[in-house]
PDB file of N, CA and C in Angstrom:
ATOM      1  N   UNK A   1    -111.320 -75.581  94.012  1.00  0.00           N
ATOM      2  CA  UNK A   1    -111.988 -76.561  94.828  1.00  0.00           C
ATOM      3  C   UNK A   1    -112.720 -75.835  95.939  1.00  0.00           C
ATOM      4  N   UNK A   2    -113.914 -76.046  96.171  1.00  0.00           N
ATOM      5  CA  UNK A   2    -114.548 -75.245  96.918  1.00  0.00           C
ATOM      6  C   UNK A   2    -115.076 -76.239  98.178  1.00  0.00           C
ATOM      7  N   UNK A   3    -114.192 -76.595  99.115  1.00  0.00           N
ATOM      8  CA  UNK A   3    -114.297 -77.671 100.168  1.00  0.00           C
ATOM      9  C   UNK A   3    -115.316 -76.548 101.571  1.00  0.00           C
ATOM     10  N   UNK A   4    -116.075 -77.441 101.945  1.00  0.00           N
ATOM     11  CA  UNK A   4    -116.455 -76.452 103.150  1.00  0.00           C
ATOM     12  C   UNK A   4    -114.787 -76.792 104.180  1.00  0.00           C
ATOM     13  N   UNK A   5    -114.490 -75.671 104.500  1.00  0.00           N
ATOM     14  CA  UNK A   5    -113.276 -76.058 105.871  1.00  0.00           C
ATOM     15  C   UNK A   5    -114.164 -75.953 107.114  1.00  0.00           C
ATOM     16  N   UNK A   6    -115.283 -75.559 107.568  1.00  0.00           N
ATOM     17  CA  UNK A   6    -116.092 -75.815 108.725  1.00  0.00           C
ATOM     18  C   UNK A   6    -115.954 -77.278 109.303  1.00  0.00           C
ATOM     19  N   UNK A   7    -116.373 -77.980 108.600  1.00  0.00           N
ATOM     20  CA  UNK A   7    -116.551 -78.839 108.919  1.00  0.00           C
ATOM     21  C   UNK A   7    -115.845 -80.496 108.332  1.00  0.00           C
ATOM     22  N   UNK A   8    -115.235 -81.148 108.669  1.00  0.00           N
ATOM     23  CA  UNK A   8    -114.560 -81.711 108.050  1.00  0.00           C
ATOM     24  C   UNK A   8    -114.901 -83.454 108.803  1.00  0.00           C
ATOM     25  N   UNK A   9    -115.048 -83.967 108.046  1.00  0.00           N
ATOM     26  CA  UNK A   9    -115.771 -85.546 107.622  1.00  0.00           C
ATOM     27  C   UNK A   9    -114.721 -86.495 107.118  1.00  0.00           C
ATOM     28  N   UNK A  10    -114.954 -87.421 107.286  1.00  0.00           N
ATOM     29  CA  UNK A  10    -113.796 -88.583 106.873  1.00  0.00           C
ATOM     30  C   UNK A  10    -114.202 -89.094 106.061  1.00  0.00           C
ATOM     31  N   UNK A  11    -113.373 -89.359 105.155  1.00  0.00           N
ATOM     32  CA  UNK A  11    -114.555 -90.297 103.139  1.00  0.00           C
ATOM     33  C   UNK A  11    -115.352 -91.190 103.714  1.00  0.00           C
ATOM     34  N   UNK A  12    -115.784 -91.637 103.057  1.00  0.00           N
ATOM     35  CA  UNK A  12    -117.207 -92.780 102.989  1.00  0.00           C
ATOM     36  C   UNK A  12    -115.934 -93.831 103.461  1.00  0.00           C
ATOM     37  N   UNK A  13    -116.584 -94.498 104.088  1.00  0.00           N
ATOM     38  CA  UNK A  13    -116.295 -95.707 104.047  1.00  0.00           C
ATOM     39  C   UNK A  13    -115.182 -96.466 105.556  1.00  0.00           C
ATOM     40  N   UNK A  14    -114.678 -95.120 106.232  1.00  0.00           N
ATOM     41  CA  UNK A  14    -114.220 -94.835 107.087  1.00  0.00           C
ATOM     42  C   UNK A  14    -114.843 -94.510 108.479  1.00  0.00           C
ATOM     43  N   UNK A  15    -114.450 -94.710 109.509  1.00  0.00           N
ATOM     44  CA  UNK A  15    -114.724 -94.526 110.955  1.00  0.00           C
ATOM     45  C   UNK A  15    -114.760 -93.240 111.467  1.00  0.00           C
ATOM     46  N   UNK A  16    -115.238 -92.207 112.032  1.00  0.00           N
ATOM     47  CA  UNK A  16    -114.966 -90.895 112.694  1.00  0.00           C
ATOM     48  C   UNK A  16    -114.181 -91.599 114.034  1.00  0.00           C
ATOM     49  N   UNK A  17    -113.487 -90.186 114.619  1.00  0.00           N
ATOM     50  CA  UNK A  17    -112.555 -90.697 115.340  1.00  0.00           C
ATOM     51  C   UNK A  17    -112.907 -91.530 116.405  1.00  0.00           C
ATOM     52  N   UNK A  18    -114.598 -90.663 116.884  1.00  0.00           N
ATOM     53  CA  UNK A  18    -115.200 -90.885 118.182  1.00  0.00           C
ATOM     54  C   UNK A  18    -115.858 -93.009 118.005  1.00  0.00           C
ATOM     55  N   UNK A  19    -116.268 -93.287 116.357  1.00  0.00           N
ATOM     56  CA  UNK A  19    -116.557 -94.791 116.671  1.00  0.00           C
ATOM     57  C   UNK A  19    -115.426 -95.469 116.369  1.00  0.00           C
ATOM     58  N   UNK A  20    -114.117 -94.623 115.992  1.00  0.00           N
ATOM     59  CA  UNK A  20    -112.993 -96.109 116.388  1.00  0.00           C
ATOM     60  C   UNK A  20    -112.928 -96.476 117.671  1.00  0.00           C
ATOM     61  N   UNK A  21    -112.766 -95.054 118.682  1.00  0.00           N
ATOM     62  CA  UNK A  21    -112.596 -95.112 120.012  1.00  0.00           C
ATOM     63  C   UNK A  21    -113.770 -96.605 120.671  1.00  0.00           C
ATOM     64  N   UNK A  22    -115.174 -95.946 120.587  1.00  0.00           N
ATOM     65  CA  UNK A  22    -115.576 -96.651 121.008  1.00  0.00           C
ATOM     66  C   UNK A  22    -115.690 -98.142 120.676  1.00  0.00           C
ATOM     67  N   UNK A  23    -115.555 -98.800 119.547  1.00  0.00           N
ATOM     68  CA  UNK A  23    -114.941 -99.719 118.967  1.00  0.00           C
ATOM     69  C   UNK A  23    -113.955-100.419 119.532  1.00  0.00           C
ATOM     70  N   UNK A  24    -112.818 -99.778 119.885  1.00  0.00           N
ATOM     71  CA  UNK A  24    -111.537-100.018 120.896  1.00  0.00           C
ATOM     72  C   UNK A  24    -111.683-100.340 121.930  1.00  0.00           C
ATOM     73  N   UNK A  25    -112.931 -99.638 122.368  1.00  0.00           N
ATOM     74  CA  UNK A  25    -113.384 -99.780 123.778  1.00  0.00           C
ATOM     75  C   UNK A  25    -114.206-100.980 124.492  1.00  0.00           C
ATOM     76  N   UNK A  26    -114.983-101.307 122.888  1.00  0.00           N
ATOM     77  CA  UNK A  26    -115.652-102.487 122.996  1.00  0.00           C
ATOM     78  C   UNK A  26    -114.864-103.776 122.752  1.00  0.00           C
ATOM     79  N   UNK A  27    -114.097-103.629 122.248  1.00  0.00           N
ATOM     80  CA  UNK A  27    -112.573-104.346 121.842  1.00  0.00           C
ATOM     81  C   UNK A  27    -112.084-104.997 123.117  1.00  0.00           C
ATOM     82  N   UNK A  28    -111.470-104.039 123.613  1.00  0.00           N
ATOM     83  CA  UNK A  28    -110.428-104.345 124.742  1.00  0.00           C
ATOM     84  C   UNK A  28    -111.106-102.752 125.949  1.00  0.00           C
ATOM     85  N   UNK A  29    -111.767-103.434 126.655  1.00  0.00           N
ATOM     86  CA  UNK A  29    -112.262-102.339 128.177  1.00  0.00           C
ATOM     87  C   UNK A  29    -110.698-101.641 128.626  1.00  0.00           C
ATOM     88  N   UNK A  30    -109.589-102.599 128.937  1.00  0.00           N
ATOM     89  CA  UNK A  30    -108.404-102.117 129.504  1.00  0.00           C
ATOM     90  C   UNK A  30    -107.861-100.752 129.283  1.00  0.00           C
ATOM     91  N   UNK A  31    -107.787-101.006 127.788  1.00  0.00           N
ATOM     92  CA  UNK A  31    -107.317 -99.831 127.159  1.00  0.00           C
ATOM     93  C   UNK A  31    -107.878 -98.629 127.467  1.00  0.00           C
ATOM     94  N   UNK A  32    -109.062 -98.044 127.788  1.00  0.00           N
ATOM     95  CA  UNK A  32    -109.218 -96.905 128.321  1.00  0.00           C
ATOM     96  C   UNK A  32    -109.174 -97.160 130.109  1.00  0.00           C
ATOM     97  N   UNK A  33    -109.420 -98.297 130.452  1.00  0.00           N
ATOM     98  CA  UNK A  33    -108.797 -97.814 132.124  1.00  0.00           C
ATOM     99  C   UNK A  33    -107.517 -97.625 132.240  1.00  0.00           C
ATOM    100  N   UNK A  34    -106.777 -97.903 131.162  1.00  0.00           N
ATOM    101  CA  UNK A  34    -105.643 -97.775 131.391  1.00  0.00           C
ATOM    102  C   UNK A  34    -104.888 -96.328 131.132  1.00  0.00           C
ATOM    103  N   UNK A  35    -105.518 -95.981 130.303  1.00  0.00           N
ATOM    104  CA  UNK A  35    -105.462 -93.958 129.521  1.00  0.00           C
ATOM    105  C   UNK A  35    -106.285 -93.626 130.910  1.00  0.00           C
ATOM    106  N   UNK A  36    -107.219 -93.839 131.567  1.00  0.00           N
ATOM    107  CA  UNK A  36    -108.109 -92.810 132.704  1.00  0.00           C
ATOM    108  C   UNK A  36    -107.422 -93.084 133.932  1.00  0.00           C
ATOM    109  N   UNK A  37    -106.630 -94.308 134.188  1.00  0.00           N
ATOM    110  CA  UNK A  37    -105.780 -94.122 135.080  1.00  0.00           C
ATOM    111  C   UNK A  37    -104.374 -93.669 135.349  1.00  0.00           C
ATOM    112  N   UNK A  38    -103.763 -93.421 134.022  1.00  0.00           N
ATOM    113  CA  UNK A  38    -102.540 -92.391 133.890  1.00  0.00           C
ATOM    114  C   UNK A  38    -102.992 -90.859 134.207  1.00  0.00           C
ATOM    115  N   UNK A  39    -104.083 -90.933 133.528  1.00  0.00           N
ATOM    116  CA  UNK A  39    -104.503 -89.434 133.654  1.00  0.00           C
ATOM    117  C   UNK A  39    -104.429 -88.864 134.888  1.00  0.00           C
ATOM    118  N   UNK A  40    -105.796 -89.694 135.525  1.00  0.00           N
ATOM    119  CA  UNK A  40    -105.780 -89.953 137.496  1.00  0.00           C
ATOM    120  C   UNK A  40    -104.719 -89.425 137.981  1.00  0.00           C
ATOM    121  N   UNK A  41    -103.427 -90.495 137.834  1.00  0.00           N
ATOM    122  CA  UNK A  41    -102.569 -90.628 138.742  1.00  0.00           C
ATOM    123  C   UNK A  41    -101.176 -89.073 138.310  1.00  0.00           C
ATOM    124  N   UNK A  42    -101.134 -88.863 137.264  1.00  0.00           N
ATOM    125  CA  UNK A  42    -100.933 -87.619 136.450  1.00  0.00           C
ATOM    126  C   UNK A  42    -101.612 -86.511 136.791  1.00  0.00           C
ATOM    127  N   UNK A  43    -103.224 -86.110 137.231  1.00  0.00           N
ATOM    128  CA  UNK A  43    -103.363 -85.048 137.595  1.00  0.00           C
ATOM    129  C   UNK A  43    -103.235 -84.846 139.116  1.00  0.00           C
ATOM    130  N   UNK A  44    -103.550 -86.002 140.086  1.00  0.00           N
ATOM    131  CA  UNK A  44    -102.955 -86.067 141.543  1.00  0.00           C
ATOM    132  C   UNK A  44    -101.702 -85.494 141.582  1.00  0.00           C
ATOM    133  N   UNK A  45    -100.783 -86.489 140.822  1.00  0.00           N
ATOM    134  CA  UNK A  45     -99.311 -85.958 141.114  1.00  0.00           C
ATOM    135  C   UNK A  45     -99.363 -84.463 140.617  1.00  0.00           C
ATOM    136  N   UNK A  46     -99.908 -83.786 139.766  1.00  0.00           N
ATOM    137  CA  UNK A  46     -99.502 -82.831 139.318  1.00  0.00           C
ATOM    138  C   UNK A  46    -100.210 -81.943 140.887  1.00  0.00           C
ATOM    139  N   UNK A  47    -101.300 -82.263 141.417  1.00  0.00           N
ATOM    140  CA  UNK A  47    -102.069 -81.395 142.012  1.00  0.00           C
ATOM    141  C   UNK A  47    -101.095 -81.336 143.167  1.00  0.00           C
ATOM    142  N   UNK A  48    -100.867 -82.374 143.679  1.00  0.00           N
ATOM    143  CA  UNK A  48     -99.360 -82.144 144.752  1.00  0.00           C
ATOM    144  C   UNK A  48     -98.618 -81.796 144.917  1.00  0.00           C
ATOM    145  N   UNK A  49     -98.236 -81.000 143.612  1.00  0.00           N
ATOM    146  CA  UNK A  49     -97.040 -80.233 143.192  1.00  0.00           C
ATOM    147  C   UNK A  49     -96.549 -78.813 144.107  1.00  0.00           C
ATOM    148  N   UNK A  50     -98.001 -78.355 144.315  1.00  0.00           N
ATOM    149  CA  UNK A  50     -97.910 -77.019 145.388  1.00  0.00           C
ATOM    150  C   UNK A  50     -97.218 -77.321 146.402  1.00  0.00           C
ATOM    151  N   UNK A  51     -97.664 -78.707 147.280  1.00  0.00           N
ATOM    152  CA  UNK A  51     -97.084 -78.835 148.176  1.00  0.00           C
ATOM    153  C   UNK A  51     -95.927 -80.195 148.321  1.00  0.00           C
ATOM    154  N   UNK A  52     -94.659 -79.860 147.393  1.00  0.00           N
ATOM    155  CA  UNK A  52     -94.205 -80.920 147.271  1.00  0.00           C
ATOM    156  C   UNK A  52     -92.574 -80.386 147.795  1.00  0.00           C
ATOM    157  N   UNK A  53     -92.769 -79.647 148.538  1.00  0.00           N
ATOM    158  CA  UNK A  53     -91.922 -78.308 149.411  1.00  0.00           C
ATOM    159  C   UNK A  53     -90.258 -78.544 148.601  1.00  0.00           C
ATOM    160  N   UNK A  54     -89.563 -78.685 149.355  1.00  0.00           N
ATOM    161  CA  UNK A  54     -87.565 -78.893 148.621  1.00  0.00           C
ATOM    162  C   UNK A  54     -87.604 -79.795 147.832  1.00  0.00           C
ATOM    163  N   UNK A  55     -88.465 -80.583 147.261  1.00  0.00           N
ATOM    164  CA  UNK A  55     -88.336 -81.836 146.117  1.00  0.00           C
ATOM    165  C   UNK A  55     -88.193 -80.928 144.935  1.00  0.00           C
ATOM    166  N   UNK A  56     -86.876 -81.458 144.007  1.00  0.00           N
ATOM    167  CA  UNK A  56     -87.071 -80.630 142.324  1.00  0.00           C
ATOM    168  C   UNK A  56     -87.966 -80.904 141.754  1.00  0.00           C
ATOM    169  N   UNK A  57     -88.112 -79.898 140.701  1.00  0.00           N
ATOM    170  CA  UNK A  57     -89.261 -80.275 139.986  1.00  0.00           C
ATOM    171  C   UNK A  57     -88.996 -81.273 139.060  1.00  0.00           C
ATOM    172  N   UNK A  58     -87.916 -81.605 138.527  1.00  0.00           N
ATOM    173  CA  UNK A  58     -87.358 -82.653 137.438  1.00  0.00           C
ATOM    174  C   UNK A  58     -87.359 -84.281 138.750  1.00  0.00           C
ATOM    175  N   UNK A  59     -87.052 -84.195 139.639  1.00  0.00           N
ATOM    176  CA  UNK A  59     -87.607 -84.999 140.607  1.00  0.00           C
ATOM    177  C   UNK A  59     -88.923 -85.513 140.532  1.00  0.00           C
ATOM    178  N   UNK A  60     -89.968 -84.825 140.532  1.00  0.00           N
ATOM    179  CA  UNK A  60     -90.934 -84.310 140.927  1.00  0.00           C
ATOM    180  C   UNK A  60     -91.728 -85.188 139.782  1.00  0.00           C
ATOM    181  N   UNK A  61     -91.490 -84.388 138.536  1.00  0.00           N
ATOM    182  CA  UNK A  61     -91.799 -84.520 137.041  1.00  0.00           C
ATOM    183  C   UNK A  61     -91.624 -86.231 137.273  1.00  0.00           C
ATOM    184  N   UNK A  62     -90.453 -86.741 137.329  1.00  0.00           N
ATOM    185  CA  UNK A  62     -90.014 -87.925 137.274  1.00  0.00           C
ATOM    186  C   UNK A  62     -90.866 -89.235 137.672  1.00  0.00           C
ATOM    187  N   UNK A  63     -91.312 -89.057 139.055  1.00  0.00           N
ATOM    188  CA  UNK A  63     -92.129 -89.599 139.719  1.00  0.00           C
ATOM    189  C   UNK A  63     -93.398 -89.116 139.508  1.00  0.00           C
ATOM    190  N   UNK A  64     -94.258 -88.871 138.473  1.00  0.00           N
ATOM    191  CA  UNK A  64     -95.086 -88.563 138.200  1.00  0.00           C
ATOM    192  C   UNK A  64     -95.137 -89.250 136.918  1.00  0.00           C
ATOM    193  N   UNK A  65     -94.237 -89.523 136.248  1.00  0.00           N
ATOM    194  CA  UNK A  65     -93.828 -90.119 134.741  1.00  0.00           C
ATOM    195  C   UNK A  65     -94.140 -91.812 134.935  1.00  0.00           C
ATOM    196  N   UNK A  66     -93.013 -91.987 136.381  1.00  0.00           N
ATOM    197  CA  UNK A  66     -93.064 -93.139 136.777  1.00  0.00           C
ATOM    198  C   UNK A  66     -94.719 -93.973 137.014  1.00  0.00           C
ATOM    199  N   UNK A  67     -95.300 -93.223 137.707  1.00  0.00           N
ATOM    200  CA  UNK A  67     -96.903 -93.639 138.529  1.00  0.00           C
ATOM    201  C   UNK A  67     -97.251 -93.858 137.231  1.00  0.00           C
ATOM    202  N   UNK A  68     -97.904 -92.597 136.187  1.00  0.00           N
ATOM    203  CA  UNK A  68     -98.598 -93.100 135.277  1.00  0.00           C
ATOM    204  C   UNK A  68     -98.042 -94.385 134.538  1.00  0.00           C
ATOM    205  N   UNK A  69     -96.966 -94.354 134.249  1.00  0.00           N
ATOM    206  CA  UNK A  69     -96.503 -95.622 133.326  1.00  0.00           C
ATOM    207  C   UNK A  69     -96.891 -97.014 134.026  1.00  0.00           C
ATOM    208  N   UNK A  70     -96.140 -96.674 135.454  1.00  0.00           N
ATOM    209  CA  UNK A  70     -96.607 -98.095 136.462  1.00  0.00           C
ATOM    210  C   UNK A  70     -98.481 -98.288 136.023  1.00  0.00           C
ATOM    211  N   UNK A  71     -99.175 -97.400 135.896  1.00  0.00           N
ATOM    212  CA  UNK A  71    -101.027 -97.354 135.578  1.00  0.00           C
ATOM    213  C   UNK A  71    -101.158 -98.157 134.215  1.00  0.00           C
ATOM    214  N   UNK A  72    -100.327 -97.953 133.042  1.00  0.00           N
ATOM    215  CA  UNK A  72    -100.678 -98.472 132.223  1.00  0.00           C
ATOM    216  C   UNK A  72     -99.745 -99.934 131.545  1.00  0.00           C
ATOM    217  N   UNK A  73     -99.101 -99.826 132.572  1.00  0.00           N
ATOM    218  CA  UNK A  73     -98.266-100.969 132.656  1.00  0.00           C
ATOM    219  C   UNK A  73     -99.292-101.753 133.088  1.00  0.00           C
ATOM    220  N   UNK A  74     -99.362-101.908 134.522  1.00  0.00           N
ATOM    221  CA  UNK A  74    -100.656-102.995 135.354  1.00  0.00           C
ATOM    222  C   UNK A  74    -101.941-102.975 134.333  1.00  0.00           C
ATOM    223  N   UNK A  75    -102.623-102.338 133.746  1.00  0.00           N
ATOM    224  CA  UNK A  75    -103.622-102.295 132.858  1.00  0.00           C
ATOM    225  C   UNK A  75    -103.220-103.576 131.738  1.00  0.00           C
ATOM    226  N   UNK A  76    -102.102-103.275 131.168  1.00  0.00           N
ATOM    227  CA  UNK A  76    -102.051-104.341 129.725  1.00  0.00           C
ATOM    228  C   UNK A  76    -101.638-105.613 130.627  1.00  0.00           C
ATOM    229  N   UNK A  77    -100.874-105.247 131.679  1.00  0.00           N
ATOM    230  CA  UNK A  77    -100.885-107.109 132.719  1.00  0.00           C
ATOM    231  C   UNK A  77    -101.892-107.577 133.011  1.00  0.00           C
ATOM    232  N   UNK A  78    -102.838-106.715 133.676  1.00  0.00           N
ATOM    233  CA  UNK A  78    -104.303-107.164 133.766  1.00  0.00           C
ATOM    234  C   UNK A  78    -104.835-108.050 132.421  1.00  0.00           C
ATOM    235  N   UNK A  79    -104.875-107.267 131.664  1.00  0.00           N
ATOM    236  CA  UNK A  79    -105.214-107.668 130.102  1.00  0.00           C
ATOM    237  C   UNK A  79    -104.725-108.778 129.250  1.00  0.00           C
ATOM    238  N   UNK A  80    -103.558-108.926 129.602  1.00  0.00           N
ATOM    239  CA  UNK A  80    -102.692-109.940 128.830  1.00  0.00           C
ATOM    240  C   UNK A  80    -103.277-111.283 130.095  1.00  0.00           C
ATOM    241  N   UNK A  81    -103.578-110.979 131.054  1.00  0.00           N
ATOM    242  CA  UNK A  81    -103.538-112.229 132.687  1.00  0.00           C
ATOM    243  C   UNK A  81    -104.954-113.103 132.113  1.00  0.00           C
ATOM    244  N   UNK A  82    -105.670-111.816 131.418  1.00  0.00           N
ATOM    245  CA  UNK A  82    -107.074-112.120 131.565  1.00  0.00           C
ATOM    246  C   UNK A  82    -106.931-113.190 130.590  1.00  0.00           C
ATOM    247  N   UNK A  83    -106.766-112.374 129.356  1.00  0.00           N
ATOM    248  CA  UNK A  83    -106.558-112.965 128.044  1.00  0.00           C
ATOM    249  C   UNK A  83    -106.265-115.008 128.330  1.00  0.00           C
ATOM    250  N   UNK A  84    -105.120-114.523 128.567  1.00  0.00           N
ATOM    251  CA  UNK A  84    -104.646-116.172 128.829  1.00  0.00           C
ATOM    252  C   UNK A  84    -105.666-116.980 129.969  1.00  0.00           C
ATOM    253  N   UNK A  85    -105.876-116.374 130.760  1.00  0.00           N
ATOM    254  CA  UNK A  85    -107.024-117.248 131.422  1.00  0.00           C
ATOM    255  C   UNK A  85    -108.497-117.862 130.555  1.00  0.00           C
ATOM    256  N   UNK A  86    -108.991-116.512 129.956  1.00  0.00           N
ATOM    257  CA  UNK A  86    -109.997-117.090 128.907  1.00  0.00           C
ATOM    258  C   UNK A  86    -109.583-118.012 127.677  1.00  0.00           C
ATOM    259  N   UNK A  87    -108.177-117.786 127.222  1.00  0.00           N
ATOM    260  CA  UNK A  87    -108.161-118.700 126.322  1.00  0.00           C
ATOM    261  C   UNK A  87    -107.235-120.121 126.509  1.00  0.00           C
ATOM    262  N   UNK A  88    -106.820-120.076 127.864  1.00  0.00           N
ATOM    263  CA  UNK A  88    -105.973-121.285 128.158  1.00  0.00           C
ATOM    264  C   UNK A  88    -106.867-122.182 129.138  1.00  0.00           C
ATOM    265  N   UNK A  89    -107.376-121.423 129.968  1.00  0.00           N
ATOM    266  CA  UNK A  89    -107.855-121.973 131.318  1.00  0.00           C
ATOM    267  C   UNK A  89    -109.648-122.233 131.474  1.00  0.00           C
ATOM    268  N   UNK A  90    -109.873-121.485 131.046  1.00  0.00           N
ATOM    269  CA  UNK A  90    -111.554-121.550 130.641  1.00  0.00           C
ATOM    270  C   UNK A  90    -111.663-122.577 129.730  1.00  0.00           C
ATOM    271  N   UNK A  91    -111.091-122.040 128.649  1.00  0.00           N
ATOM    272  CA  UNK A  91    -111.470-123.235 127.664  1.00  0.00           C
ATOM    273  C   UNK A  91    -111.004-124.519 127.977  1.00  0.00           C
ATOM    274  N   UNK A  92    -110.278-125.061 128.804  1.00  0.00           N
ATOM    275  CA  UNK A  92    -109.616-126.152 129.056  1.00  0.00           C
ATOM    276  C   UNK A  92    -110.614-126.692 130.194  1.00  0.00           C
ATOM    277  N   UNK A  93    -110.971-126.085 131.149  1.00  0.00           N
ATOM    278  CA  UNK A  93    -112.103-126.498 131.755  1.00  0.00           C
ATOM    279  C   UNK A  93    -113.393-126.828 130.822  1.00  0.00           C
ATOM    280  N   UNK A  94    -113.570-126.240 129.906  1.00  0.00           N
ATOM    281  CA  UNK A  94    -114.967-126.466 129.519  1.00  0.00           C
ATOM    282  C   UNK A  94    -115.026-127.934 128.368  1.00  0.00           C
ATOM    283  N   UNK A  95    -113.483-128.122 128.221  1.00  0.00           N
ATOM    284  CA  UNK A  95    -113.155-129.326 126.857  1.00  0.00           C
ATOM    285  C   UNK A  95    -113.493-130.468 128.029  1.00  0.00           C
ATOM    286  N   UNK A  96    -112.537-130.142 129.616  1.00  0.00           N
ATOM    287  CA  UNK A  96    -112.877-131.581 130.291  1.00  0.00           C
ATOM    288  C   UNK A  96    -114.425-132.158 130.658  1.00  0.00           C
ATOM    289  N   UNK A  97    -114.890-130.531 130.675  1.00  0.00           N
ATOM    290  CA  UNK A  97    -116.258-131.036 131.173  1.00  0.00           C
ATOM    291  C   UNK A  97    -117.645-131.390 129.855  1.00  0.00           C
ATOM    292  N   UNK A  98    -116.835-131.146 128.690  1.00  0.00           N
ATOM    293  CA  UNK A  98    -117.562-132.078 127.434  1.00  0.00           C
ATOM    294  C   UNK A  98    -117.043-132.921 127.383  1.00  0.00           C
ATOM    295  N   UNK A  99    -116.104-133.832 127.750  1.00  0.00           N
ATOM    296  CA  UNK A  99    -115.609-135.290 127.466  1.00  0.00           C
ATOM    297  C   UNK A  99    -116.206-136.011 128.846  1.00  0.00           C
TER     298      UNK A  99
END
């Protein structure tokens, strides 16, 4: 089998990785504020690290674990808040104001 290994393509008929992403993105916006704000709050904490003087580092690590998760926690609440507003509350306004 003489495959090029340079370069490698996904069969016909399939997505490359980069238009699922954006796909996802067009999908649901949250989902990447929610990955760019772990990151954020993950490279801060990490950058603080120099000066994070007698705190352990498993301490340290910990509360850094914590922030990002709290980031993508609030992201899917955001998301799920929205959700139900557009499909409970919007639309319920817009049924009273056609009758």
């Amino acid at each position: 089998m003489s495959a090029n290994k340079g370069s490698w393509a996904p069969p016909e008929g399939e997505d490359s990785m980069s238009e699922k992403i954006l796909r996802k993105t067009r999908e649901s916006l949250l989902v990447p504020i929610g990955l760019g704000g772990c990151v954020v709050v993950a490279a801060c904490r990490i950058y603080r690290l120099k000066a994070h003087g007698s705190t352990k580092m498993s301490t340290h690590l910990i509360h850094t674990r914590v922030a990002a998760q709290a980031c993508a926690v609030g992201a899917i609440m955001l998301g799920a808040v929205y959700t139900m507003y557009r499909d409970y509350i919007k639309r319920t306004a817009q049924d009273a104001g056609e009758k």
